[in-house]
C-alpha atoms as a PDB file:
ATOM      1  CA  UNK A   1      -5.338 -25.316  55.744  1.00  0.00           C
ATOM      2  CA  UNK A   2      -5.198 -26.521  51.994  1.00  0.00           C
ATOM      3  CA  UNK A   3      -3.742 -23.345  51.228  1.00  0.00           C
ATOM      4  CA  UNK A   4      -0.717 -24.824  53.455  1.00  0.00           C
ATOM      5  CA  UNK A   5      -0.650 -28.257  53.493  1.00  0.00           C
ATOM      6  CA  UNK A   6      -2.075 -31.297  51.523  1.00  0.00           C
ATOM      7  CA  UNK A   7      -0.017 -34.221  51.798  1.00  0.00           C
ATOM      8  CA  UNK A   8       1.532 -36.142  54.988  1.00  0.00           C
ATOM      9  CA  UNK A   9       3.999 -38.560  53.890  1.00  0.00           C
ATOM     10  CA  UNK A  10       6.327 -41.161  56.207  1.00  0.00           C
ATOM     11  CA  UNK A  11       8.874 -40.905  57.988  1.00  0.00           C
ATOM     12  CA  UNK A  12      11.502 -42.820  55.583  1.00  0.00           C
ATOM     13  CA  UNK A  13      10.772 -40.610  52.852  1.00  0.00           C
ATOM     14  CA  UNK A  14      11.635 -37.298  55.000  1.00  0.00           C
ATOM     15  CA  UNK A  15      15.026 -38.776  56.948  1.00  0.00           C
ATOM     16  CA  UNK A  16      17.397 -37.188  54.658  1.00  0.00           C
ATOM     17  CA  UNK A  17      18.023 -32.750  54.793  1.00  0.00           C
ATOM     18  CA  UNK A  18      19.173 -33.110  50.722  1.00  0.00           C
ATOM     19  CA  UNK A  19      18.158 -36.012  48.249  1.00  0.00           C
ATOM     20  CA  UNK A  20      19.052 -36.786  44.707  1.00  0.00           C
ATOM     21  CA  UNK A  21      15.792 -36.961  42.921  1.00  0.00           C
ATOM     22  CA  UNK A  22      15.395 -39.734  39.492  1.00  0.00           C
ATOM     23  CA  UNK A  23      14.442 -37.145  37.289  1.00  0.00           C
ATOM     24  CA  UNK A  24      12.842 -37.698  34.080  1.00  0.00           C
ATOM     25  CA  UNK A  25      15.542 -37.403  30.800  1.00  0.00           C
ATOM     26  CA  UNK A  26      18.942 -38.093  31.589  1.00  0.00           C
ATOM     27  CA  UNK A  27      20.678 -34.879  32.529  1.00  0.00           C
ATOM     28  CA  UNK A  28      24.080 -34.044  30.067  1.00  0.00           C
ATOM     29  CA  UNK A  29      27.240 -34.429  31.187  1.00  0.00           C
ATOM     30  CA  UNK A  30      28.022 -31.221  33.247  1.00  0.00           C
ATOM     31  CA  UNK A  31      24.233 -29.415  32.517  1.00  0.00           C
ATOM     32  CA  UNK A  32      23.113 -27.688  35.200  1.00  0.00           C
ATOM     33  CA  UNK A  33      22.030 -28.863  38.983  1.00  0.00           C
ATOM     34  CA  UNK A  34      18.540 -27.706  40.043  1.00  0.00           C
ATOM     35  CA  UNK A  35      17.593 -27.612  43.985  1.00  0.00           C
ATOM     36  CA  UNK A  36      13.756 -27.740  44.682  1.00  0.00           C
ATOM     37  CA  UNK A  37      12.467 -26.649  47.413  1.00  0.00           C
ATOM     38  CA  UNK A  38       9.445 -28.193  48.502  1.00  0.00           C
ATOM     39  CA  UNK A  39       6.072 -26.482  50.330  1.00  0.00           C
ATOM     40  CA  UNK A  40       5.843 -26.729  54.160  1.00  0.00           C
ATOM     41  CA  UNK A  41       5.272 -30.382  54.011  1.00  0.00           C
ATOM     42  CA  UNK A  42       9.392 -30.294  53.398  1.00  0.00           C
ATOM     43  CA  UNK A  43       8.772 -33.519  51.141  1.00  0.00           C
ATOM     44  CA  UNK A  44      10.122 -33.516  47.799  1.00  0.00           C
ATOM     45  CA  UNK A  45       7.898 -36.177  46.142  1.00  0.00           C
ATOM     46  CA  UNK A  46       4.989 -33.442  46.116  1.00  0.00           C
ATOM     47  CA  UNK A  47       6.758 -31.726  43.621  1.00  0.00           C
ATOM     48  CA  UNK A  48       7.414 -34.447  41.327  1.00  0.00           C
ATOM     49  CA  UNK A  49       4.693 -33.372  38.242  1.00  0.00           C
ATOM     50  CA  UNK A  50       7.535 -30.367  37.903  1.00  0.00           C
ATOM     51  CA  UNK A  51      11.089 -32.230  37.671  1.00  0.00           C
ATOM     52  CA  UNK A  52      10.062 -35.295  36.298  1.00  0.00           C
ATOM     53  CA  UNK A  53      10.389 -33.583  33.026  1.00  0.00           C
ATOM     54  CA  UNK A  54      13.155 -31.373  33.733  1.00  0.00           C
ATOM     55  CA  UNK A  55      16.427 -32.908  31.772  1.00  0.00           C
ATOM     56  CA  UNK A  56      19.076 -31.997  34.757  1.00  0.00           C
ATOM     57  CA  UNK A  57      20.461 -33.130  37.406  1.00  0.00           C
ATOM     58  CA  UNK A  58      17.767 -32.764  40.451  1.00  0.00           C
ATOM     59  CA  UNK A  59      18.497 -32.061  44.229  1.00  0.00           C
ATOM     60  CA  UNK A  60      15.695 -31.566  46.517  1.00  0.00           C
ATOM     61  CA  UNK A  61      15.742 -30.232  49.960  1.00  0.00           C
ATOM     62  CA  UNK A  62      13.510 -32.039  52.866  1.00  0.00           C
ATOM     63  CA  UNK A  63      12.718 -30.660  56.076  1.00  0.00           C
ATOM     64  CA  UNK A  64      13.128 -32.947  58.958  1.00  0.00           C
ATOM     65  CA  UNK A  65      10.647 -33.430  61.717  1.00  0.00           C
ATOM     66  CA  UNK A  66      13.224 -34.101  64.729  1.00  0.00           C
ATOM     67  CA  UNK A  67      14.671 -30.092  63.391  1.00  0.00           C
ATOM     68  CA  UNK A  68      13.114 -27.714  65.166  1.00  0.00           C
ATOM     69  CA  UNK A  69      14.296 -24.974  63.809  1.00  0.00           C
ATOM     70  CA  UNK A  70      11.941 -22.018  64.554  1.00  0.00           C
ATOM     71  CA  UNK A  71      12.646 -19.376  61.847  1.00  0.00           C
ATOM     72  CA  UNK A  72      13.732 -18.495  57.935  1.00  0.00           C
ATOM     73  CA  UNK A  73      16.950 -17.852  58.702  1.00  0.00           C
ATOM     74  CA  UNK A  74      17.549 -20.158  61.210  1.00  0.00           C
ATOM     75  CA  UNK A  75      16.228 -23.314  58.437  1.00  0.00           C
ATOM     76  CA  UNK A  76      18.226 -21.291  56.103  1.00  0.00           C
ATOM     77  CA  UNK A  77      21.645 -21.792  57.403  1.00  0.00           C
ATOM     78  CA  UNK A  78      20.960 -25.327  58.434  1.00  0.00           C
ATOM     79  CA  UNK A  79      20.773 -26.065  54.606  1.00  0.00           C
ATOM     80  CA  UNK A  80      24.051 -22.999  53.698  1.00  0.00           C
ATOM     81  CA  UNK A  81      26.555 -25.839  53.772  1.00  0.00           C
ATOM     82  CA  UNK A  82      24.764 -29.212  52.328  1.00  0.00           C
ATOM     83  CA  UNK A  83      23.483 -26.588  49.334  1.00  0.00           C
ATOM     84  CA  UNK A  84      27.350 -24.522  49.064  1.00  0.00           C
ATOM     85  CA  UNK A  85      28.589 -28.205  48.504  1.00  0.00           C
ATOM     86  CA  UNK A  86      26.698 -28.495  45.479  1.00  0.00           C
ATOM     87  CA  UNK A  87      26.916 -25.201  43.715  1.00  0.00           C
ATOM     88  CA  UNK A  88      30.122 -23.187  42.127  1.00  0.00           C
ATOM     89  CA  UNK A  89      30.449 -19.799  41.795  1.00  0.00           C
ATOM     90  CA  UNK A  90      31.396 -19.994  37.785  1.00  0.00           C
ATOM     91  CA  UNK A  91      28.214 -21.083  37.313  1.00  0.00           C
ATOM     92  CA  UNK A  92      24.700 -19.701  38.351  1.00  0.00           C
ATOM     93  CA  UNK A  93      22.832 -21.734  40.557  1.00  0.00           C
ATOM     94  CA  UNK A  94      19.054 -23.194  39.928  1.00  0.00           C
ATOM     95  CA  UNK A  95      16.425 -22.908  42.457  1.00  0.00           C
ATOM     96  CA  UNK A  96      12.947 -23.945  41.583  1.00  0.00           C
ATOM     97  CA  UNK A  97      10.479 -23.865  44.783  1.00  0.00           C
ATOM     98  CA  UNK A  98       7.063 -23.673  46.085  1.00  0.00           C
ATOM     99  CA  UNK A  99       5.105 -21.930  48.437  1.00  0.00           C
ATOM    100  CA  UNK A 100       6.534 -22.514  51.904  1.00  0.00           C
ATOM    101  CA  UNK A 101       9.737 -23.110  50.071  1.00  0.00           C
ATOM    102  CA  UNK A 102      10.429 -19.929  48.782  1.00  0.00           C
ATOM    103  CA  UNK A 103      10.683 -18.140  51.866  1.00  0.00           C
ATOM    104  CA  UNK A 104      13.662 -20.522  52.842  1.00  0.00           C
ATOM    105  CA  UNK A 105      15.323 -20.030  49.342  1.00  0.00           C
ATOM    106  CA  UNK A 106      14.882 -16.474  49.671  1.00  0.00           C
ATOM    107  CA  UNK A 107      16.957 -16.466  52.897  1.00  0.00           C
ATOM    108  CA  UNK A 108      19.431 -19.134  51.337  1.00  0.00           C
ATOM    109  CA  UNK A 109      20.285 -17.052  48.337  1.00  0.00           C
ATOM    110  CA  UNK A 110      21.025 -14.003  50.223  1.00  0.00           C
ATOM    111  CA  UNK A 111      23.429 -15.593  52.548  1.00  0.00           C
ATOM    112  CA  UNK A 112      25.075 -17.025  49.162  1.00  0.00           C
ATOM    113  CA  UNK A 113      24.719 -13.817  47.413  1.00  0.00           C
ATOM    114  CA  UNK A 114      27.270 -12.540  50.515  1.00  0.00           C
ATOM    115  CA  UNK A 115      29.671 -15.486  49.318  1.00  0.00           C
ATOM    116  CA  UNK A 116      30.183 -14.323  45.821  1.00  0.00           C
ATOM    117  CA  UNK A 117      26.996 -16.608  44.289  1.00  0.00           C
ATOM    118  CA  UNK A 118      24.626 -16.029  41.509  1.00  0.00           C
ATOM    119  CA  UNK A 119      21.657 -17.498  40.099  1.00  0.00           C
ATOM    120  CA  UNK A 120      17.858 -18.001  39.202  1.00  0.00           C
ATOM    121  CA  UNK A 121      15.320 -18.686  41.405  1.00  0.00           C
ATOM    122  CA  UNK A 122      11.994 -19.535  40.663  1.00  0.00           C
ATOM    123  CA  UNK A 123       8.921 -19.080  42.653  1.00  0.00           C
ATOM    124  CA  UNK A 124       5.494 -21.200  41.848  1.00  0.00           C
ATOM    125  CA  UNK A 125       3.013 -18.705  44.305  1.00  0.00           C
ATOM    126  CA  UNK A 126       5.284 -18.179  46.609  1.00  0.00           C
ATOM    127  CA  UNK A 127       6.776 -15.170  48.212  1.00  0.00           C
ATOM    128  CA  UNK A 128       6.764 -13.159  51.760  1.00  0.00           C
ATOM    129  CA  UNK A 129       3.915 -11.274  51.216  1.00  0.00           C
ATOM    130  CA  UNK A 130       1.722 -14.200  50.147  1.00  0.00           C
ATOM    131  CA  UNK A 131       2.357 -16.612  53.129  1.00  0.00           C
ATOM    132  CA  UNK A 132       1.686 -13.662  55.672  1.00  0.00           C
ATOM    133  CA  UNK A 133      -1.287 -13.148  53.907  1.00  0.00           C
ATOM    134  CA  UNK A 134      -2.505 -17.086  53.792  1.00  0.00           C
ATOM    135  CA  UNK A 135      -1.337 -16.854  57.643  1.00  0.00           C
ATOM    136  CA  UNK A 136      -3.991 -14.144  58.377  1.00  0.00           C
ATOM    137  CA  UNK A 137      -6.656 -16.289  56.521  1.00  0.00           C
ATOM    138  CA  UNK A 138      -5.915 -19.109  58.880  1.00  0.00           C
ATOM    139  CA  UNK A 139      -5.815 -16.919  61.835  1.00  0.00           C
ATOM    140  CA  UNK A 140      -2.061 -17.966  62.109  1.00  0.00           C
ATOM    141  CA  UNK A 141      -1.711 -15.469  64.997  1.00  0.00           C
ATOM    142  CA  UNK A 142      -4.319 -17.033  67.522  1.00  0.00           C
ATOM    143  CA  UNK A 143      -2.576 -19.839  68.674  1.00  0.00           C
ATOM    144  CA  UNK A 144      -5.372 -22.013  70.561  1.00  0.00           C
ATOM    145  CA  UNK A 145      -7.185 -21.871  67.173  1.00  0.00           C
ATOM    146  CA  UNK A 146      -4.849 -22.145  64.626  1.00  0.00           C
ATOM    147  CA  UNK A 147      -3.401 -25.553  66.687  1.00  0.00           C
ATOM    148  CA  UNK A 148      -6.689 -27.103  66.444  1.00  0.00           C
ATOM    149  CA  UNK A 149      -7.393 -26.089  62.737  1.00  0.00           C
ATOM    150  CA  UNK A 150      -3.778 -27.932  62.180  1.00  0.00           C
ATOM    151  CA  UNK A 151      -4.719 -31.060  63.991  1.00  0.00           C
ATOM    152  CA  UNK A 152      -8.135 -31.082  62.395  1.00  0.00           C
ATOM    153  CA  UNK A 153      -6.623 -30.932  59.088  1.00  0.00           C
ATOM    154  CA  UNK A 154      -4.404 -33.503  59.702  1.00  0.00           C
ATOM    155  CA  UNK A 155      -7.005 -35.762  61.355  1.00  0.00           C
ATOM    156  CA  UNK A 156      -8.844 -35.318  58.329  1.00  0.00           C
ATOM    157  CA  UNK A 157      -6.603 -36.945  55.819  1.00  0.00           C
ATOM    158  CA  UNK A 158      -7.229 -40.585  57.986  1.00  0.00           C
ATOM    159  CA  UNK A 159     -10.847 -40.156  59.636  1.00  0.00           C
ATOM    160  CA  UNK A 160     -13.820 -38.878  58.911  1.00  0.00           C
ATOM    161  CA  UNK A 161     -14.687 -35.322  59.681  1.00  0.00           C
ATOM    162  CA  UNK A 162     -18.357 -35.897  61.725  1.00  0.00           C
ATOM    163  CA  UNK A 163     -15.814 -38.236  63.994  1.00  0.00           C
ATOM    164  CA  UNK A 164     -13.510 -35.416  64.768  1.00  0.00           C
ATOM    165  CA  UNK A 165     -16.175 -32.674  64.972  1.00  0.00           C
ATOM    166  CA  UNK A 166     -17.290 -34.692  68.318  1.00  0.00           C
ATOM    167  CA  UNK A 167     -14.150 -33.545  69.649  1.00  0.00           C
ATOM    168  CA  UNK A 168     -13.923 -30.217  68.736  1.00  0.00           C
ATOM    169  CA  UNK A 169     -14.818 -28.435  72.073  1.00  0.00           C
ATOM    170  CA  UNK A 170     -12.914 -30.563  74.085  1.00  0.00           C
ATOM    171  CA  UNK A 171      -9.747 -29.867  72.194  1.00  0.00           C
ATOM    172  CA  UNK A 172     -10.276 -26.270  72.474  1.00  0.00           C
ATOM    173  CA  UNK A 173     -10.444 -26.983  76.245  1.00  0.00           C
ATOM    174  CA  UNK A 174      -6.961 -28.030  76.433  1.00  0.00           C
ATOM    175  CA  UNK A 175      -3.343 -26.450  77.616  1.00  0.00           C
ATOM    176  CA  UNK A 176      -1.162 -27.302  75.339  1.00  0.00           C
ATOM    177  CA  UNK A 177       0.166 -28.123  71.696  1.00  0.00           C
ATOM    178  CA  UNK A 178       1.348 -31.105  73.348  1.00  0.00           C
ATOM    179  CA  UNK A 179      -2.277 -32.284  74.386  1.00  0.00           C
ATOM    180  CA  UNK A 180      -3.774 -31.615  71.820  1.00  0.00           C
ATOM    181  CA  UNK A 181      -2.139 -33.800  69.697  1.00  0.00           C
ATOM    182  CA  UNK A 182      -2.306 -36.641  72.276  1.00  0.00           C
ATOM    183  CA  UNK A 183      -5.752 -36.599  71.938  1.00  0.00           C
ATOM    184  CA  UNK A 184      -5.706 -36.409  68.008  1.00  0.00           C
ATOM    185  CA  UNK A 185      -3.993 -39.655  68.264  1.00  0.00           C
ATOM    186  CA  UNK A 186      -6.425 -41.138  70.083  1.00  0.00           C
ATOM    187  CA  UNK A 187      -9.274 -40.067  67.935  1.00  0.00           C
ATOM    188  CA  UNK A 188      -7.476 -41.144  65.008  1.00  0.00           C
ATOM    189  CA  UNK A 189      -7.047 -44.842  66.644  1.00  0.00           C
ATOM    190  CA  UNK A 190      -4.260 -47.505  67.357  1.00  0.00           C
ATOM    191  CA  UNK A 191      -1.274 -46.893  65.509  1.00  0.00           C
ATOM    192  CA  UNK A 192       2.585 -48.375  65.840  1.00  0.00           C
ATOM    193  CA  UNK A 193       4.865 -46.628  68.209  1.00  0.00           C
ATOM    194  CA  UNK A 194       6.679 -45.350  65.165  1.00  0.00           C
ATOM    195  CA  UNK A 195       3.818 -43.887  63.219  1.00  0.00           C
ATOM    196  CA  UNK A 196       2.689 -41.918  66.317  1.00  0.00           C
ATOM    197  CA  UNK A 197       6.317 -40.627  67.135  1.00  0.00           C
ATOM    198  CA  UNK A 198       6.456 -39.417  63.572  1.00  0.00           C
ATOM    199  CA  UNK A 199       2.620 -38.139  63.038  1.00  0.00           C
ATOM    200  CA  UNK A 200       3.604 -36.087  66.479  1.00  0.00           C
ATOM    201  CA  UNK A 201       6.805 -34.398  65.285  1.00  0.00           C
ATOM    202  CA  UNK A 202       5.408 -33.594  62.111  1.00  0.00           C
ATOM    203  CA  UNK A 203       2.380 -31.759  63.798  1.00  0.00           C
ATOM    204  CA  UNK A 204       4.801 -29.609  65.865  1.00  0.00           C
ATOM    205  CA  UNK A 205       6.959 -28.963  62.884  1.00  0.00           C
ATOM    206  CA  UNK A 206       4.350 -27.830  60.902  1.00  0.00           C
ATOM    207  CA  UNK A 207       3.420 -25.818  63.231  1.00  0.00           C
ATOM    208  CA  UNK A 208       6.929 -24.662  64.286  1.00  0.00           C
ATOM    209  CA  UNK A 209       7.189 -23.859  60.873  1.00  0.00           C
ATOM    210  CA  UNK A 210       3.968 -22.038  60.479  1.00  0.00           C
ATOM    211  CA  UNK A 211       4.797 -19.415  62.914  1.00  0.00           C
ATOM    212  CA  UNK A 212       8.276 -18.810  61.367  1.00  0.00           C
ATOM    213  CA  UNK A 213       6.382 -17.465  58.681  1.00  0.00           C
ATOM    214  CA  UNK A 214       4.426 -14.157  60.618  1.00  0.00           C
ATOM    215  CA  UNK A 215       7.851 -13.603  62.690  1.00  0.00           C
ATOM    216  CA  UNK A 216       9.916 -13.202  59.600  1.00  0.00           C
ATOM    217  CA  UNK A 217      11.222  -9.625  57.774  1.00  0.00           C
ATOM    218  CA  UNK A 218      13.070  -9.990  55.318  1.00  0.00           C
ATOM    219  CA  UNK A 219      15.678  -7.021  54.789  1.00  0.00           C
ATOM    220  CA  UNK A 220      17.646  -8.201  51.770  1.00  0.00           C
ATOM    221  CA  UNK A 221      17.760  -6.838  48.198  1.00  0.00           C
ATOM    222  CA  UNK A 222      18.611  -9.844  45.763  1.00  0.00           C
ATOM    223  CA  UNK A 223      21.200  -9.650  42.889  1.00  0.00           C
ATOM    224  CA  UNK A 224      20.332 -13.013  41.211  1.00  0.00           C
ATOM    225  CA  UNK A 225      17.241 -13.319  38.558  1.00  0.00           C
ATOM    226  CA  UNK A 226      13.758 -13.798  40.258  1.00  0.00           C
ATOM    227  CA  UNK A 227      10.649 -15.122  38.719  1.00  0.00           C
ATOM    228  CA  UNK A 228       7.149 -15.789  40.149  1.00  0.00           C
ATOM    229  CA  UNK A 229       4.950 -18.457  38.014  1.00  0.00           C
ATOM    230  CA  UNK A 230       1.770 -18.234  39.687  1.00  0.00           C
ATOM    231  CA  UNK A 231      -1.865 -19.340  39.461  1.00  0.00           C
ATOM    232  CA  UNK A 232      -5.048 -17.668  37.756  1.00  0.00           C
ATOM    233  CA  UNK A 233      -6.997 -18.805  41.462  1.00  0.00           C
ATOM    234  CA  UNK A 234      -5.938 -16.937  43.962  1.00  0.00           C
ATOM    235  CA  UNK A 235      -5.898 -18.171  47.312  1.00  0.00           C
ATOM    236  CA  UNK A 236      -5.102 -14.892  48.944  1.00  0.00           C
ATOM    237  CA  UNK A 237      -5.994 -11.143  47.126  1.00  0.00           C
ATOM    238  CA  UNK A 238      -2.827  -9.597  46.649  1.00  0.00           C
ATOM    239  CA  UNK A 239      -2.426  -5.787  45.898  1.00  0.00           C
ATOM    240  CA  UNK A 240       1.214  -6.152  44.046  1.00  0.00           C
ATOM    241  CA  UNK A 241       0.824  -8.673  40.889  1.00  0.00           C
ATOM    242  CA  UNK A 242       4.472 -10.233  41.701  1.00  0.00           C
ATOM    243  CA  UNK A 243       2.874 -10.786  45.156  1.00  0.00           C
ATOM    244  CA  UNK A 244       5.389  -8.092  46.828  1.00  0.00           C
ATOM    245  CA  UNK A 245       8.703  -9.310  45.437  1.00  0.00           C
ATOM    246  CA  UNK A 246      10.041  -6.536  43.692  1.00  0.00           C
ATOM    247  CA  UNK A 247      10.908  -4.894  47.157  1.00  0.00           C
ATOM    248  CA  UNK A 248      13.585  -7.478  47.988  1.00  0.00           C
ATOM    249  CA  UNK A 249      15.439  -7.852  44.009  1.00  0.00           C
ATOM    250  CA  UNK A 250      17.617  -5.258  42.175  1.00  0.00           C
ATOM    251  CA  UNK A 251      16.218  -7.188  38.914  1.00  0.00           C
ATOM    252  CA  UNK A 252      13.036  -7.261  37.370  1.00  0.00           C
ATOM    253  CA  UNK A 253      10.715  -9.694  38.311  1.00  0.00           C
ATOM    254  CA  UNK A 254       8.896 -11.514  36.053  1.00  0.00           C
ATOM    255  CA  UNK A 255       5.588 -12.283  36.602  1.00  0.00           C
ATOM    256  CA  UNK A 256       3.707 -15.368  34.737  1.00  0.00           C
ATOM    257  CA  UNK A 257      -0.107 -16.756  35.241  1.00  0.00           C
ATOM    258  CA  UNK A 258      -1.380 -20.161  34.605  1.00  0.00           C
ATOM    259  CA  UNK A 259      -4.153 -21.986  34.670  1.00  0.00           C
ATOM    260  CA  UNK A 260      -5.072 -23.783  38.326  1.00  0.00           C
ATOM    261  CA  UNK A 261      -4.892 -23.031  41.859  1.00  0.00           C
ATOM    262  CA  UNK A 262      -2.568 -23.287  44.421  1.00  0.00           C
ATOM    263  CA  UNK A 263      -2.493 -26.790  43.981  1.00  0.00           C
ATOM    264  CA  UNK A 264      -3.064 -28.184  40.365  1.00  0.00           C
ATOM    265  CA  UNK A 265      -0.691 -25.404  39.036  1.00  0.00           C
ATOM    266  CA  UNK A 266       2.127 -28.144  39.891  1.00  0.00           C
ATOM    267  CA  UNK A 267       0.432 -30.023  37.568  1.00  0.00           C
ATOM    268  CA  UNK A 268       0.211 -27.833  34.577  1.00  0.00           C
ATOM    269  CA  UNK A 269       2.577 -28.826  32.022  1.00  0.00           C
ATOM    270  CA  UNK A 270       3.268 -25.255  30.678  1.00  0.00           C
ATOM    271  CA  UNK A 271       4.670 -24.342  34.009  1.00  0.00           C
ATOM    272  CA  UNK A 272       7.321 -27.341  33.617  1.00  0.00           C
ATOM    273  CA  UNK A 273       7.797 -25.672  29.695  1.00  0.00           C
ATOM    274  CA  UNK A 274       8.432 -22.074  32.063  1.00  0.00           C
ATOM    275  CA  UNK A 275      10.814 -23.561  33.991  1.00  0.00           C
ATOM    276  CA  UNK A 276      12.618 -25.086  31.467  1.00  0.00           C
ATOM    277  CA  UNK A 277      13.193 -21.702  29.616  1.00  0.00           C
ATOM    278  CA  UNK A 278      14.033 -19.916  33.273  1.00  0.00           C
ATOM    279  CA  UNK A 279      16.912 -22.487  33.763  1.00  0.00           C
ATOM    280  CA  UNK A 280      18.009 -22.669  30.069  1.00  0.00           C
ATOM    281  CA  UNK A 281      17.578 -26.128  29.942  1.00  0.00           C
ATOM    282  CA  UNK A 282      15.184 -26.073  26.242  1.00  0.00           C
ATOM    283  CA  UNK A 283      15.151 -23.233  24.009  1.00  0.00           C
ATOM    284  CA  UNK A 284      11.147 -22.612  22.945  1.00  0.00           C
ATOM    285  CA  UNK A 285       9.438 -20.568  20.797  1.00  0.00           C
ATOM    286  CA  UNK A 286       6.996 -17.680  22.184  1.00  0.00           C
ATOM    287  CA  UNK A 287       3.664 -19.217  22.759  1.00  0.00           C
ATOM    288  CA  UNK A 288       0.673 -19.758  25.206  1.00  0.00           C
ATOM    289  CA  UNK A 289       2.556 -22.863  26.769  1.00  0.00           C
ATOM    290  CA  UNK A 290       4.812 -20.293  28.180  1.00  0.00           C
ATOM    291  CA  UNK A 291       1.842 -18.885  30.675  1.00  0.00           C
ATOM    292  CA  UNK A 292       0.305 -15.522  30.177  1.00  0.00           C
ATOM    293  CA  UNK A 293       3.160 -13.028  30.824  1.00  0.00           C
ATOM    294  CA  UNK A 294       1.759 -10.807  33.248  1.00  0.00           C
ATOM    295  CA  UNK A 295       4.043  -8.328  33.992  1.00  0.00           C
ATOM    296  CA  UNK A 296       7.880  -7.432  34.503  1.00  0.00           C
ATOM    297  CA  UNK A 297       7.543  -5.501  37.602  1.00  0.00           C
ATOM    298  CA  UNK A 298      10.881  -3.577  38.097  1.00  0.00           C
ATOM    299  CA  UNK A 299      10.093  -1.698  41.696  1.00  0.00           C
ATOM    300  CA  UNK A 300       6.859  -1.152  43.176  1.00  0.00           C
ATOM    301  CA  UNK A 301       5.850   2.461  44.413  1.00  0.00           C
ATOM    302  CA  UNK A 302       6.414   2.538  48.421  1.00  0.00           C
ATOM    303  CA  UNK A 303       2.883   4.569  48.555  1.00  0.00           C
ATOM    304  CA  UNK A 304       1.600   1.405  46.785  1.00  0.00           C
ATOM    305  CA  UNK A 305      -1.655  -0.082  49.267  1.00  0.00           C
ATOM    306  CA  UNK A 306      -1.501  -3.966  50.078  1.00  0.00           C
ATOM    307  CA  UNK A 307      -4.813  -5.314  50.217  1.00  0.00           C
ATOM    308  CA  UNK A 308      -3.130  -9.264  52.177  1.00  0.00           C
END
């Protein structure tokens, strides 16, 4: 469930569907507005090692956990106004997002692409082709199982796991989503009457959100610039290096590799030099800061094998 999910935050910090994020330099006077997108998680704060750096002005998305909103599109044009709002068609738009988070800006740029928008997006390991594949490697598709692999994952970020794996048999046992996680709570202990209503609707948003991901085909082809800055530890072996993304983009994608995993590549400071040169917000000199340009992958073969 790493591959997913590592970090539960509270309820405050996920109230609000946009946020202005305190970014690191101050952004110039009419530079450009970038929108992060954050993992499934929908908090912002886990992606602050990237725009703390980044001199512009910062919006990130949040997913609520009172939406239940059970697809890509469907999250998509929840967040079509708040982000048309924000964005102008004389100038390109910025996306920069992660994992879980590209699959809704995928989705969002197409339905602006149909309103006359243009722009860059950024994915950090993220597209289509990669979730489904992390979804078979956490046997997404059996539902009894993947619920309690959720709920054990979560359980483990406040207990220990020898006190959960007394439970384990008699949480397979049970009916429903909804009783399971009743009796995660009381494994975990006493909590307020807020904490619990929040730790239960961000279990069944996860999960919601989780299954959005194997019911989803994308059918669009993308005008605006893609690029996919992604990790030299794979999670998931992929047959296409740009992870599959060349089949929805009339552009080249370009692929870059840095040093880390799913995780710590938030964390390397050459990907927040990458992004910087994506949005135009530095100029930089060629050099290894820039990640180890993989490949520009214009269209891949339709006979080509996928190994996810």
């Amino acid at each position: 469930m790493e591959m997913f999910m590592w970090y539960v935050g509270e309820a405050p910090s996920t109230a609000d569907p946009l946020v202005r994020v305190q970014a690191g330099p101050a952004a110039p006077q009419g530079g450009a507005t970038v929108v992060l997108f954050p993992g499934i998680e929908g908090i912002v704060q886990t992606l602050q090692p990237l725009y703390q750096n980044l001199q512009a002005e910062i919006l990130g998305l949040q997913y609520p956990y009172d939406e239940r909103a059970d697809s890509i599109p469907a999250l998509a044009a929840m967040y079509l106004p708040l982000i048309e709002e924000r964005i102008s068609k004389s100038q390109p738009f910025t996306f920069l997002c992660y994992s879980y988070g590209g699959l809704i800006a995928l989705e969002l740029v197409a339905l602006l692409e149909q309103k006359g928008y243009l722009g860059t997006l950024v994915m950090i390991d993220s597209s289509p082709d990669y979730l489904k594949g992390v979804a078979k490697t956490v046997e997404l598709e059996v539902d009894d199982k993947f619920q309690v692999t959720l709920l054990v994952h979560l359980m483990s970020m406040k207990v220990s796991y020898d006190l959960i794996a007394k439970h384990l048999e008699a949480l397979l046992k049970l009916n429903t989503f909804e009783e399971r996680i009743g009796m995660c709570q009381q494994i975990v202990g006493k909590t307020n009457e807020k904490s619990q209503k929040y730790h239960r609707e961000f279990a069944l948003s996860i999960y919601t959100r989780a299954k959005a991901i194997v019911k989803w085909e994308p059918d669009f082809q993308l005008k605006s610039q893609v690029a996919l800055l992604k990790p030299s530890l794979a999670n998931v072996e992929m047959a296409d290096e740009d992870y599959g993304l060349s089949q929805h983009c009339e552009k080249p994608v370009q692929v870059r590799v840095f040093e880390g995993n799913h995780a710590t590549i938030l964390e390397n400071a050459n990907v927040v030099d990458m992004v910087r040169e994506c949005f135009g917000l530095s100029s930089m000199e060629e050099g290894p800061g820039k990640g180890d340009l993989l490949i520009t992958v214009d269209k891949v073969p339709t006979n080509a094998a996928n190994k996810v």
